[in-house]
C-alpha atoms as a PDB file:
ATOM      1  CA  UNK A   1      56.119 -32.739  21.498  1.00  0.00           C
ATOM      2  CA  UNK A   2      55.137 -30.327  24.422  1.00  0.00           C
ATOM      3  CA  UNK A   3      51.562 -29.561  24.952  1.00  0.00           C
ATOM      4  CA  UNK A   4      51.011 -25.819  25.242  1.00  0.00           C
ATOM      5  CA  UNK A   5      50.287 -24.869  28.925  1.00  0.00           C
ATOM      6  CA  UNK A   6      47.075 -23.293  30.288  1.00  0.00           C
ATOM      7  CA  UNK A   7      48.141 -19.696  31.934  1.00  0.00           C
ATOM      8  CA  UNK A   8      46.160 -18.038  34.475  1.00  0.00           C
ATOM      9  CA  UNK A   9      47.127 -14.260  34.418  1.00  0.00           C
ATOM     10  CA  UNK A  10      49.055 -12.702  37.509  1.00  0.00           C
ATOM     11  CA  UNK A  11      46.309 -12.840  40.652  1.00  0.00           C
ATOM     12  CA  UNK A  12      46.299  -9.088  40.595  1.00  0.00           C
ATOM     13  CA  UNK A  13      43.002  -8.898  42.407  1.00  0.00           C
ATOM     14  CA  UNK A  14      39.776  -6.798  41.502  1.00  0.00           C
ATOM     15  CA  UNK A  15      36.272  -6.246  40.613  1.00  0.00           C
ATOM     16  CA  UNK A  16      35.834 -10.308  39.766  1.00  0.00           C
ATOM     17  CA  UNK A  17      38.216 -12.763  41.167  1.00  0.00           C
ATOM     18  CA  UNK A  18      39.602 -10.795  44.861  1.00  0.00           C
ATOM     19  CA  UNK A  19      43.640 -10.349  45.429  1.00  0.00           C
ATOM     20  CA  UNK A  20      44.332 -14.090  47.446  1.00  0.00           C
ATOM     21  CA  UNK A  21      48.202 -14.021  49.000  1.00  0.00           C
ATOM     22  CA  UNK A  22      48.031 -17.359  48.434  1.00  0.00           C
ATOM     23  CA  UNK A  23      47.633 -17.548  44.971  1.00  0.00           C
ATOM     24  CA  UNK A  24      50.311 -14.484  44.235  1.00  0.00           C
ATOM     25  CA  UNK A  25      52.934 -16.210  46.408  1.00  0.00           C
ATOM     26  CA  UNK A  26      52.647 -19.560  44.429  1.00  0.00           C
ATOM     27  CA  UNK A  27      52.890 -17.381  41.119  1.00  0.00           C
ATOM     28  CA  UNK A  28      56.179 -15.861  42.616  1.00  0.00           C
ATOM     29  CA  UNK A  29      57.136 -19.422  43.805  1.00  0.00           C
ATOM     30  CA  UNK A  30      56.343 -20.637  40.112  1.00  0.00           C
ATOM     31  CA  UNK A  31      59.022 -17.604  38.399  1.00  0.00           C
ATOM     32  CA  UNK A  32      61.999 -19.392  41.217  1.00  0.00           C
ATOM     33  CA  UNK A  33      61.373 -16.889  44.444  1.00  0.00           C
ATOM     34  CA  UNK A  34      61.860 -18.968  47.446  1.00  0.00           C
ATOM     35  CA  UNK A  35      58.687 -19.775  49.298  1.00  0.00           C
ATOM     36  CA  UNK A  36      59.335 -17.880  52.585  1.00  0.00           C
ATOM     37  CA  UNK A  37      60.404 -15.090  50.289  1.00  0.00           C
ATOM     38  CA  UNK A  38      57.106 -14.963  47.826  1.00  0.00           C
ATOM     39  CA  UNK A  39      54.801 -14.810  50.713  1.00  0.00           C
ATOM     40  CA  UNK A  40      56.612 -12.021  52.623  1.00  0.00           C
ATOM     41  CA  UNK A  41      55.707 -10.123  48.919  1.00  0.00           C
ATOM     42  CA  UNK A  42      52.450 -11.851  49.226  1.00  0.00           C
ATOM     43  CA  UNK A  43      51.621 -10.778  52.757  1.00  0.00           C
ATOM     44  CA  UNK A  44      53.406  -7.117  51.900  1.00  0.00           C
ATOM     45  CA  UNK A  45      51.037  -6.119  48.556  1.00  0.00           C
ATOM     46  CA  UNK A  46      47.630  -7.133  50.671  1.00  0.00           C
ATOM     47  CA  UNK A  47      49.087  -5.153  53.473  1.00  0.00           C
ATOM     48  CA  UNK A  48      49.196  -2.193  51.097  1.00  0.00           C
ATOM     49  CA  UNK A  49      45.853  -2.752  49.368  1.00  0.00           C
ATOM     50  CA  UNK A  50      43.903  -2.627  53.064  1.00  0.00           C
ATOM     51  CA  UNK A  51      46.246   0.196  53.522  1.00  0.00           C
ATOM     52  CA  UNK A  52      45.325   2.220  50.467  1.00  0.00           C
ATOM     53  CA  UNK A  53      41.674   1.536  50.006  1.00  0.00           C
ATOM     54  CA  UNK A  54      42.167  -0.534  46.585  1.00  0.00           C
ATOM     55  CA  UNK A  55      41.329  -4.067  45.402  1.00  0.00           C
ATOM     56  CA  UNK A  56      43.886  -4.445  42.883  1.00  0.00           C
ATOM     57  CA  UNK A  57      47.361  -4.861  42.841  1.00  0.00           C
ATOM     58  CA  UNK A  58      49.227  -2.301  40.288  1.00  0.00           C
ATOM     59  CA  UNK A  59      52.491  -3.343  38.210  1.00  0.00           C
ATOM     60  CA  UNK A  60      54.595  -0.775  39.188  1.00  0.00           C
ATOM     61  CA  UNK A  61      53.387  -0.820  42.752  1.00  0.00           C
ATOM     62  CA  UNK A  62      54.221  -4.508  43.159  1.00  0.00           C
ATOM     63  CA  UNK A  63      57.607  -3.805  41.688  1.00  0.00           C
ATOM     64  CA  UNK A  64      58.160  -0.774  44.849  1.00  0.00           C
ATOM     65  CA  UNK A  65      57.534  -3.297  47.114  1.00  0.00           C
ATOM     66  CA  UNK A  66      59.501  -5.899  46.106  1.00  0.00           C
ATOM     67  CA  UNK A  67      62.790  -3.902  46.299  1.00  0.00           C
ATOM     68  CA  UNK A  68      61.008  -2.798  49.547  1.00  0.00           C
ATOM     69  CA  UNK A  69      60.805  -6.442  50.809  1.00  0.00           C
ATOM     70  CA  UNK A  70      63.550  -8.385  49.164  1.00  0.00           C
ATOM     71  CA  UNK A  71      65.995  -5.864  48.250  1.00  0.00           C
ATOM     72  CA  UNK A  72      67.034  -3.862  45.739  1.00  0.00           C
ATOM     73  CA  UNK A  73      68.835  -6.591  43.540  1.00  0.00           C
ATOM     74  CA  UNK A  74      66.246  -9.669  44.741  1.00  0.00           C
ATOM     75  CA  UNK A  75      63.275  -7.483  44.072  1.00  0.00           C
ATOM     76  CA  UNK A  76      64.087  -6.459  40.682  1.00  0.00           C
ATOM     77  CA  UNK A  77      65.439  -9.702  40.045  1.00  0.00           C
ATOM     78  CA  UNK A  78      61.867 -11.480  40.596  1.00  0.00           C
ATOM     79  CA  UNK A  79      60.225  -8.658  38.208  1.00  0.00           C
ATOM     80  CA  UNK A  80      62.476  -9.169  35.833  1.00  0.00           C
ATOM     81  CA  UNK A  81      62.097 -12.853  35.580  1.00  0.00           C
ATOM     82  CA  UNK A  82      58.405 -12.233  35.373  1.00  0.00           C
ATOM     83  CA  UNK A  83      58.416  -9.806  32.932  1.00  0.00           C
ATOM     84  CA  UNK A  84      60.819 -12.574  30.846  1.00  0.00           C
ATOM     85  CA  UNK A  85      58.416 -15.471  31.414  1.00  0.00           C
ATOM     86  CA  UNK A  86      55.308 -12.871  29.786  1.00  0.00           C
ATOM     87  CA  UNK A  87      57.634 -12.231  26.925  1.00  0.00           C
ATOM     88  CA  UNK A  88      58.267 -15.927  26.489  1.00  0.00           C
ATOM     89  CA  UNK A  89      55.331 -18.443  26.915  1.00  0.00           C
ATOM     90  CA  UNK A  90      57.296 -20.870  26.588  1.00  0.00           C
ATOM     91  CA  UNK A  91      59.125 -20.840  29.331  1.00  0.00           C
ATOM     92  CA  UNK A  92      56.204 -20.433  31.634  1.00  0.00           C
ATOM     93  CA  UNK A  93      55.767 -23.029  34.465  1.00  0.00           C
ATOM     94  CA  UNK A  94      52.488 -24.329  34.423  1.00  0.00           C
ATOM     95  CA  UNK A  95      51.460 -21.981  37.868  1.00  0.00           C
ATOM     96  CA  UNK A  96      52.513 -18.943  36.603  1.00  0.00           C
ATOM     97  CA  UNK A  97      51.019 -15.642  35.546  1.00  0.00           C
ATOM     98  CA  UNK A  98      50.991 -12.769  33.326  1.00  0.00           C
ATOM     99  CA  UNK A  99      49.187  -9.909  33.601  1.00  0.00           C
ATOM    100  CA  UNK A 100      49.625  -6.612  31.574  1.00  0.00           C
ATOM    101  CA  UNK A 101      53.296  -6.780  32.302  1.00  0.00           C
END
């Protein structure tokens, strides 16, 4: 019998634990993105949090720029799968997150 996993929730980033690329493109890795691939996201939503003045990632946002960065099909592809993985613990790889998908 399967032990249930511990989850840590999507590194989103804000007032306690800061956004880390490095954690966010090992969650992506964890839901099947390639590695080059998650940390182009990775490098893409800091990018946009210096840019915009925030600390934390938003949902939606993340989802913009990962059509913006992978593609329209790749990018809601990965969101999808994410989304999925929430829905279903337990299909989650031990790495990955969930937020308030």
């Amino acid at each position: 019998m399967r032990e249930p996993r511990h989850i840590e929730p999507l590194p989103l980033g804000g007032e306690e634990i800061p956004y880390s690329k490095g954690l966010m493109a090992r969650s992506l890795i964890a839901t099947g993105m390639s590695a080059v691939r998650a940390y182009e996201l990775a490098r893409r939503l800091d990018s946009d949090l210096t840019e915009t003045g925030t600390t934390e990632v938003d949902l939606e946002r993340m989802h913009e720029l990962a059509v913006e960065v992978l593609g329209e099909d790749e990018g809601a592809r990965a969101m999808r799968t994410a989304r999925r993985r929430c829905r279903s613990p337990e299909t989650w790889p031990t790495a990955t997150f969930c937020g308030s998908m």
